[in-house]
PDB file of N, CA and C in Angstrom:
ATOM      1  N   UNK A   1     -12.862  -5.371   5.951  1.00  0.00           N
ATOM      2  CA  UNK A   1     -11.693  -5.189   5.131  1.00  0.00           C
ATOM      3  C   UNK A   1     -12.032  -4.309   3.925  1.00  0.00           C
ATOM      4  N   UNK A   2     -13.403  -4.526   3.387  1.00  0.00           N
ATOM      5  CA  UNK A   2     -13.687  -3.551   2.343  1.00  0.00           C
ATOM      6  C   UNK A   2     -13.784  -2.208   2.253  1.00  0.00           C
ATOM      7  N   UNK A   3     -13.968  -1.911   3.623  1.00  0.00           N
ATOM      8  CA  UNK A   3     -14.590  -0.728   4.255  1.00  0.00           C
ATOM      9  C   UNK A   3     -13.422  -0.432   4.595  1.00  0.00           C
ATOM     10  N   UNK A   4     -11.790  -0.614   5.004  1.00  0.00           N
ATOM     11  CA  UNK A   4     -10.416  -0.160   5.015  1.00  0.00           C
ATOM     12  C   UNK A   4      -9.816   0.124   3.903  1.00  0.00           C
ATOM     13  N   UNK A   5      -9.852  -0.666   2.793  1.00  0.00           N
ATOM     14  CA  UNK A   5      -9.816  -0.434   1.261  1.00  0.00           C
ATOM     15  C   UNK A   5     -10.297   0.942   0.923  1.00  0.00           C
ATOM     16  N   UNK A   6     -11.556   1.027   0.874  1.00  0.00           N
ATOM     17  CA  UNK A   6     -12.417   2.014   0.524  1.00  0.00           C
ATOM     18  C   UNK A   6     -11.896   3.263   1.446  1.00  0.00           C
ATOM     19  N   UNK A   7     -11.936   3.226   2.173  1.00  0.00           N
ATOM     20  CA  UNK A   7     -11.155   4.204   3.000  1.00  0.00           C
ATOM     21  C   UNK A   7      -9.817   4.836   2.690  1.00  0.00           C
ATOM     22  N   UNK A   8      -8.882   3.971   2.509  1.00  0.00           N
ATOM     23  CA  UNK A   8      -7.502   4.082   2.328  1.00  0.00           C
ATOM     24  C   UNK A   8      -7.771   5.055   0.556  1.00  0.00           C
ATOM     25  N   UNK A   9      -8.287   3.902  -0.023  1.00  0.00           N
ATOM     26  CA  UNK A   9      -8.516   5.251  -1.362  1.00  0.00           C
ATOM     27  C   UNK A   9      -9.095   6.573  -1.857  1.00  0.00           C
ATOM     28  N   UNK A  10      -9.884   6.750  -0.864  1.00  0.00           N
ATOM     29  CA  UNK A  10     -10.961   8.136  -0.894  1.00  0.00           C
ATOM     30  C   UNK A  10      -9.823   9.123   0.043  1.00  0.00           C
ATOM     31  N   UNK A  11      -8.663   8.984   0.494  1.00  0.00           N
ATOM     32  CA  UNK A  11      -7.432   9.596   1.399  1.00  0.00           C
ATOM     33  C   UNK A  11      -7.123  10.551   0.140  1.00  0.00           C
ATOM     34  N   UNK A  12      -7.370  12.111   0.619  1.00  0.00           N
ATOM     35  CA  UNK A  12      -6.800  13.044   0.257  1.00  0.00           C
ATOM     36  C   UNK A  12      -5.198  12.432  -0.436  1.00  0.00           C
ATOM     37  N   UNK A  13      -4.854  13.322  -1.684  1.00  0.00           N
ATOM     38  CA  UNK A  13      -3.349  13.051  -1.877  1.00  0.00           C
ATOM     39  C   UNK A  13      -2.529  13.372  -1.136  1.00  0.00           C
ATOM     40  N   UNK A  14      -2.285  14.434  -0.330  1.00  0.00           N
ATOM     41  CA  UNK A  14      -0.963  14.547   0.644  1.00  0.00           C
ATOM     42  C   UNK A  14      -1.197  13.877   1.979  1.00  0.00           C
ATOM     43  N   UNK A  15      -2.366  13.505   2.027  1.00  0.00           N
ATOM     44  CA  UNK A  15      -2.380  12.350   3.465  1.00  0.00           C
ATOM     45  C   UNK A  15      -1.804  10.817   2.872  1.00  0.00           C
ATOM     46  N   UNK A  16      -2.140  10.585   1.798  1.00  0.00           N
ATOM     47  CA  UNK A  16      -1.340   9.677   1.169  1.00  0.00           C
ATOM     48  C   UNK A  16      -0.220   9.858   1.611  1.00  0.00           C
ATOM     49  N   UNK A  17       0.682  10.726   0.885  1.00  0.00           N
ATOM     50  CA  UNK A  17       1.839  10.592   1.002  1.00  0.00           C
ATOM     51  C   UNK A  17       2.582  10.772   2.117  1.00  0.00           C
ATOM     52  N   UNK A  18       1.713  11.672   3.300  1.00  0.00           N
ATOM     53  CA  UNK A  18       1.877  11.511   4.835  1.00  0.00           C
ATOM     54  C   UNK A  18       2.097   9.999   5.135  1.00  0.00           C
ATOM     55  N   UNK A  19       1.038   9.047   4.941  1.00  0.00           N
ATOM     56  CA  UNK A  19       0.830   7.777   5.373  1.00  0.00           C
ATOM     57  C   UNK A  19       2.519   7.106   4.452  1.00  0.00           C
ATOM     58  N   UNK A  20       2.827   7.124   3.384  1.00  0.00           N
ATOM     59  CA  UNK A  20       4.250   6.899   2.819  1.00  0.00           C
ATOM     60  C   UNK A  20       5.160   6.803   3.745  1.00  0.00           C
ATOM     61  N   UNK A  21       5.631   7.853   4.354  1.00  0.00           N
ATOM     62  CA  UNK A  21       7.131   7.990   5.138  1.00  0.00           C
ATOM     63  C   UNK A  21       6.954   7.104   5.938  1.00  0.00           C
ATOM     64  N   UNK A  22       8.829   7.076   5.702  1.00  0.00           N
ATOM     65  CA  UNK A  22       8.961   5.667   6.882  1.00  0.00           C
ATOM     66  C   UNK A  22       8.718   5.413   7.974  1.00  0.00           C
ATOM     67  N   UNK A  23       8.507   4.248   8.503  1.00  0.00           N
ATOM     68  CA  UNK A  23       7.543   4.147   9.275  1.00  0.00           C
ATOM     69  C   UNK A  23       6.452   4.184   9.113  1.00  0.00           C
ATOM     70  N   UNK A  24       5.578   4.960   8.993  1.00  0.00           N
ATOM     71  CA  UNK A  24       3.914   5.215   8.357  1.00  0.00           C
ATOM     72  C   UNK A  24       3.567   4.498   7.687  1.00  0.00           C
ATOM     73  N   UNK A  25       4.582   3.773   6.840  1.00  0.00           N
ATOM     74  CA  UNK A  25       4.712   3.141   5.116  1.00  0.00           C
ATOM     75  C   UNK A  25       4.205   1.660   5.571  1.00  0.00           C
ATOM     76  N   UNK A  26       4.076   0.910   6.885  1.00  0.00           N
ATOM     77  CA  UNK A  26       3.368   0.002   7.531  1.00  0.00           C
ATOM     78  C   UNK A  26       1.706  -0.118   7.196  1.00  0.00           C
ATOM     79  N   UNK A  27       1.114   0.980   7.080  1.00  0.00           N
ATOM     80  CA  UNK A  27      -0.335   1.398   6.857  1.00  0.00           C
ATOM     81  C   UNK A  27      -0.536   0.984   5.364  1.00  0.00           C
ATOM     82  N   UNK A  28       0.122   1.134   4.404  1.00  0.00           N
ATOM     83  CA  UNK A  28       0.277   0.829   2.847  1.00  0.00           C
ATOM     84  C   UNK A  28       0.722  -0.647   3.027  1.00  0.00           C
ATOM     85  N   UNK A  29       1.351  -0.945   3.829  1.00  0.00           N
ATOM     86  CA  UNK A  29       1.571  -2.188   3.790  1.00  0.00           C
ATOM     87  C   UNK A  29       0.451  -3.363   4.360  1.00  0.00           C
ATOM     88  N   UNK A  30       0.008  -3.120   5.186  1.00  0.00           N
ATOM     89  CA  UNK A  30      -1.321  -3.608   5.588  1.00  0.00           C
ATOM     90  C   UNK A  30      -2.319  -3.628   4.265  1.00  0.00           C
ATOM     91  N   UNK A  31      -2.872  -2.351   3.444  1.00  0.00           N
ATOM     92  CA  UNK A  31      -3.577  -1.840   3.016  1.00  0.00           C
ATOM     93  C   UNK A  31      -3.281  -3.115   1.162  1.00  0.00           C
ATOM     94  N   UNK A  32      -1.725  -3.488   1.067  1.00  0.00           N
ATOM     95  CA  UNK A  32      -1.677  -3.994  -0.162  1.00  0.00           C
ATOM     96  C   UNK A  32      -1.968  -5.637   0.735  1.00  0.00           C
ATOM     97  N   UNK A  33      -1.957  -5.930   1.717  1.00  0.00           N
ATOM     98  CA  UNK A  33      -2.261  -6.972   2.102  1.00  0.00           C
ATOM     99  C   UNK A  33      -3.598  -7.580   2.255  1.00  0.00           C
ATOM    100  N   UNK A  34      -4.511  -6.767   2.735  1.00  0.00           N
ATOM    101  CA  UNK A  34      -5.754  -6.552   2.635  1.00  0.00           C
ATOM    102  C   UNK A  34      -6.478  -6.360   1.185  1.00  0.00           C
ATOM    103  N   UNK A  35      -5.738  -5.357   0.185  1.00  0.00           N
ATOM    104  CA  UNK A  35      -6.385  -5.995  -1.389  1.00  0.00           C
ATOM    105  C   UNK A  35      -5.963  -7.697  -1.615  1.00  0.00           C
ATOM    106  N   UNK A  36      -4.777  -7.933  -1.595  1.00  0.00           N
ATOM    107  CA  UNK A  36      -4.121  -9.019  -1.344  1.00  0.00           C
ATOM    108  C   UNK A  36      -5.232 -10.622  -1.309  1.00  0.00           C
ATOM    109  N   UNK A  37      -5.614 -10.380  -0.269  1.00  0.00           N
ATOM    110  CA  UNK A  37      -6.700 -11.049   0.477  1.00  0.00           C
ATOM    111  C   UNK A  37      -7.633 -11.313  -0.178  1.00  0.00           C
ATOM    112  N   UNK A  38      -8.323  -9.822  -0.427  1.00  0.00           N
ATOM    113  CA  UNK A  38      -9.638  -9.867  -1.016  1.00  0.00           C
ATOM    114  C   UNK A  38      -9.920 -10.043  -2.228  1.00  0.00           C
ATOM    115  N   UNK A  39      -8.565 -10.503  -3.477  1.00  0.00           N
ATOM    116  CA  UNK A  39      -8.223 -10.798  -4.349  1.00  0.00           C
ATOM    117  C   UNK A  39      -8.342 -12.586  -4.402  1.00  0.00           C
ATOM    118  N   UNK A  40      -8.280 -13.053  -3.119  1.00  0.00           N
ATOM    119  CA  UNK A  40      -7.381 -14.250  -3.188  1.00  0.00           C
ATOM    120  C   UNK A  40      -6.215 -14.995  -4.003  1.00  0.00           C
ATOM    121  N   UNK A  41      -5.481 -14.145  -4.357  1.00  0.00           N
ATOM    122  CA  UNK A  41      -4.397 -14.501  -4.775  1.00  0.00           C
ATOM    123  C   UNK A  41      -2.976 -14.441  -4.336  1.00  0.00           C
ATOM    124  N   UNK A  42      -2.843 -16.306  -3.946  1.00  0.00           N
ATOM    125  CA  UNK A  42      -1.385 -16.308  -3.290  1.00  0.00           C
ATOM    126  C   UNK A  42      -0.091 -15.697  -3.579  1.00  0.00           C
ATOM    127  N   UNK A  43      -0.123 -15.233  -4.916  1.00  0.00           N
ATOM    128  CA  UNK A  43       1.248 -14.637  -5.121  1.00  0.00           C
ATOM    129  C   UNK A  43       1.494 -13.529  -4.569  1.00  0.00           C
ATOM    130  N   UNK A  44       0.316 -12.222  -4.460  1.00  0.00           N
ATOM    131  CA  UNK A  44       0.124 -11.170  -4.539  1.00  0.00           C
ATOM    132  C   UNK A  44      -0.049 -11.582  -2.574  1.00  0.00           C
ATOM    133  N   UNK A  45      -0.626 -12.029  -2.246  1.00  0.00           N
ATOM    134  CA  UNK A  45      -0.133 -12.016  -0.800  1.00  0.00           C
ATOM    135  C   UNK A  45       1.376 -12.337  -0.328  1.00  0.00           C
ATOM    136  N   UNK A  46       1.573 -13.031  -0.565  1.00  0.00           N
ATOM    137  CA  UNK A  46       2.861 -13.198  -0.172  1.00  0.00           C
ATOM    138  C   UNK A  46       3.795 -12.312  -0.312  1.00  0.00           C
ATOM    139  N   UNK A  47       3.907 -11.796  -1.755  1.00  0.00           N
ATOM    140  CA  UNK A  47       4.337 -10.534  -2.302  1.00  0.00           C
ATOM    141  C   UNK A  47       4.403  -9.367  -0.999  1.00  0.00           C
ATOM    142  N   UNK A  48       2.694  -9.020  -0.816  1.00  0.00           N
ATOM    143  CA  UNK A  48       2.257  -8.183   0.051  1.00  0.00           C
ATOM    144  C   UNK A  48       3.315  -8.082   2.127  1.00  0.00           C
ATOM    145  N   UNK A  49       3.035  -9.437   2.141  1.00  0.00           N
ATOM    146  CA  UNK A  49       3.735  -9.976   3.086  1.00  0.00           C
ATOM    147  C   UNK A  49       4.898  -9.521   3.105  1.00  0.00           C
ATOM    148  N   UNK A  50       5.604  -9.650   2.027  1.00  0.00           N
ATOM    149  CA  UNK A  50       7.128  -9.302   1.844  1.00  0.00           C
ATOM    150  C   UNK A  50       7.374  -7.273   2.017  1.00  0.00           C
ATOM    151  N   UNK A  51       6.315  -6.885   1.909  1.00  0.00           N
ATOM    152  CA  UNK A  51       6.139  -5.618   1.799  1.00  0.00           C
ATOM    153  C   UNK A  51       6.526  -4.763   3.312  1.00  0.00           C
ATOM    154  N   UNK A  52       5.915  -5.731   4.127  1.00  0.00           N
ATOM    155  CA  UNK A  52       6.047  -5.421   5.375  1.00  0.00           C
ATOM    156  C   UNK A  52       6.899  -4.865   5.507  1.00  0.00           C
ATOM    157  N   UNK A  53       7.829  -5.775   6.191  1.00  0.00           N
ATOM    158  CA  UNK A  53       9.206  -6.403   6.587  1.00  0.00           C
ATOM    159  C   UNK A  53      10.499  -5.814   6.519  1.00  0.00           C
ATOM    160  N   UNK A  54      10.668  -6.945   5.629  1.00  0.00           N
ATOM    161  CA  UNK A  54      11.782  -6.655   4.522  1.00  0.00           C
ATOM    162  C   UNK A  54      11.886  -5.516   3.243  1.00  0.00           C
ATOM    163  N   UNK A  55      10.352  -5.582   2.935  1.00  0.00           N
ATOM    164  CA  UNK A  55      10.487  -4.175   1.771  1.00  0.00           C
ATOM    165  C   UNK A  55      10.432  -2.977   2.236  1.00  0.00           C
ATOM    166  N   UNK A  56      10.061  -2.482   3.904  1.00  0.00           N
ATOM    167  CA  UNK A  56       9.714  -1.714   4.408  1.00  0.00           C
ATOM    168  C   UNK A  56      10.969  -0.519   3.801  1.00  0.00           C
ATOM    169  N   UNK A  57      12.277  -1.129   3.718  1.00  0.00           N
ATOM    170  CA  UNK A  57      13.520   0.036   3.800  1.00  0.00           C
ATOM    171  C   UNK A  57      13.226   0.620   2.408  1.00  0.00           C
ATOM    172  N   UNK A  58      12.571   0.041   1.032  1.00  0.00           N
ATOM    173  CA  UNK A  58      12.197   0.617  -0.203  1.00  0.00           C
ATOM    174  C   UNK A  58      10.964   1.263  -0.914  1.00  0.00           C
ATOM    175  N   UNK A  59      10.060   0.729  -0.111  1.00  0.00           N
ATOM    176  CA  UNK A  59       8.553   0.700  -0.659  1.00  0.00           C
ATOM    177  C   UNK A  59       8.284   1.984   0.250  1.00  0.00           C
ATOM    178  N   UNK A  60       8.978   2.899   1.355  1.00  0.00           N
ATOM    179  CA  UNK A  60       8.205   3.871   1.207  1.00  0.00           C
ATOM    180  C   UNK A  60       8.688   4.712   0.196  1.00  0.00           C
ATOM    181  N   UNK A  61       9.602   4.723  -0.524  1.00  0.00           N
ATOM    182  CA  UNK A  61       9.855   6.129  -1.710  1.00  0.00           C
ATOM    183  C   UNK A  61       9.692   5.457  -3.235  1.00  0.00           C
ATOM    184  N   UNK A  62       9.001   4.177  -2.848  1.00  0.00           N
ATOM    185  CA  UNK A  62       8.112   3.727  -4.335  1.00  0.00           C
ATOM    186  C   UNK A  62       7.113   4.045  -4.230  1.00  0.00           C
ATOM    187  N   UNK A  63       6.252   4.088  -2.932  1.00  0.00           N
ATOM    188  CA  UNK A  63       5.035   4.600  -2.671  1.00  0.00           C
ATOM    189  C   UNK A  63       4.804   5.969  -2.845  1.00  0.00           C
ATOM    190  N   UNK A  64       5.478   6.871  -2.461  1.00  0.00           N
ATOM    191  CA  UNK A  64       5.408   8.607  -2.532  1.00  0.00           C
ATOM    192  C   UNK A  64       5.689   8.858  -4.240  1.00  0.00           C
ATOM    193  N   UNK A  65       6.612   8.046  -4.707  1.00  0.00           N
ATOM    194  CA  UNK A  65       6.771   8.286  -6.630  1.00  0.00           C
ATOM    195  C   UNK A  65       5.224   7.895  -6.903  1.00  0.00           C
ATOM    196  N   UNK A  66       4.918   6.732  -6.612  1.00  0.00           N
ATOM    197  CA  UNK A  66       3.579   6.399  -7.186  1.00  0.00           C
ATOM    198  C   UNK A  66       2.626   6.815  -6.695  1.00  0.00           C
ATOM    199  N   UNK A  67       2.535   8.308  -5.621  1.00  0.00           N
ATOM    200  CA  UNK A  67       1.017   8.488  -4.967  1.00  0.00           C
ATOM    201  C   UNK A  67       1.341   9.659  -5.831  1.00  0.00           C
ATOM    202  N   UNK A  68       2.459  10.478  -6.095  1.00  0.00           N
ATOM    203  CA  UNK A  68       2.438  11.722  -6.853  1.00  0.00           C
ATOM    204  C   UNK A  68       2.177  11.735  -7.887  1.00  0.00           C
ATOM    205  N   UNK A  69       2.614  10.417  -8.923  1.00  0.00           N
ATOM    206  CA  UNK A  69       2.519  10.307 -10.105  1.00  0.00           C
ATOM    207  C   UNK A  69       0.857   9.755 -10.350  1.00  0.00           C
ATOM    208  N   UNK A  70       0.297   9.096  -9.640  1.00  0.00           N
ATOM    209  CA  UNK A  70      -0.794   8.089 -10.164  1.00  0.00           C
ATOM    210  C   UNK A  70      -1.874   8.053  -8.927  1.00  0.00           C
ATOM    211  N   UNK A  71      -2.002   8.662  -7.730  1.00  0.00           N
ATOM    212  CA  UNK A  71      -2.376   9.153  -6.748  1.00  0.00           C
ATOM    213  C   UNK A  71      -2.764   7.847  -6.338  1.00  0.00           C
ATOM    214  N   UNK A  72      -2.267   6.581  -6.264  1.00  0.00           N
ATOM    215  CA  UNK A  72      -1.952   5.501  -5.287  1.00  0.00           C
ATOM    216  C   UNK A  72      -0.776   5.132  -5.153  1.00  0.00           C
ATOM    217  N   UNK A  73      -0.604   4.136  -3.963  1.00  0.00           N
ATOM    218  CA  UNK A  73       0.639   3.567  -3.222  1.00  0.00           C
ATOM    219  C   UNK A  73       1.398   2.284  -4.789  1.00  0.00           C
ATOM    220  N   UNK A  74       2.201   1.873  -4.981  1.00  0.00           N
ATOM    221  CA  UNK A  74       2.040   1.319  -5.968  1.00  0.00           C
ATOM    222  C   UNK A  74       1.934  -0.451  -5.033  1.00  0.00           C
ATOM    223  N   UNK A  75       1.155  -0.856  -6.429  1.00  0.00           N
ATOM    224  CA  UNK A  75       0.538  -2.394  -6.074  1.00  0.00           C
ATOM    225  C   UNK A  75      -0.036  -2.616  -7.161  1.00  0.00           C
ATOM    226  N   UNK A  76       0.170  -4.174  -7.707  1.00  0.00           N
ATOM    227  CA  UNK A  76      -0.489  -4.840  -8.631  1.00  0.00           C
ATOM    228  C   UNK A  76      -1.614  -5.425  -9.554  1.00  0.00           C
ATOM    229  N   UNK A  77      -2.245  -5.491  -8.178  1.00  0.00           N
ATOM    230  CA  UNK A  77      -3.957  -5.628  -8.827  1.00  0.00           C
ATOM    231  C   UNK A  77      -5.052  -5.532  -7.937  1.00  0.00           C
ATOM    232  N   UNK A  78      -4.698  -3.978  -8.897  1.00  0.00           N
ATOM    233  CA  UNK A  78      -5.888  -3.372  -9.525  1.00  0.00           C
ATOM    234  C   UNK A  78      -7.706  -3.375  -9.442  1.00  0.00           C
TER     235      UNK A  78
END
């Protein structure tokens, strides 16, 4: 899982934002689930969880604002 982390962040910026669009936006979603995890913190998973799913129809054009602006997907901690 560390080694997907680490991966996902060393991602060129416009492959980022490749990985963003909908649909694709599943990969970021995994990726805040997996910090999620390795955080152990239930809120922030569940959160993450919700990302999937249900946030899928919003979180990819929060993700592309926040990979342009701050060159990650946006997510909490850090």
């Amino acid at each position: 899982m560390k080694d997907f982390i680490k991966a996902m962040n060393k991602l060129p910026k416009l492959v980022k934002i490749a990985l963003a669009l909908p649909v694709l936006d599943i990969i970021w979603s995994i990726w805040k689930l997996c910090k999620a995890i390795k955080s152990d913190n239930v809120v922030m998973i569940v959160i993450a969880i919700l990302t999937i799913i249900p946030g899928a129809a919003l979180m990819w054009l929060l993700d592309i604002i926040w990979i342009v602006a701050f060159g990650k997907p946006l997510w909490f901690n850090d």
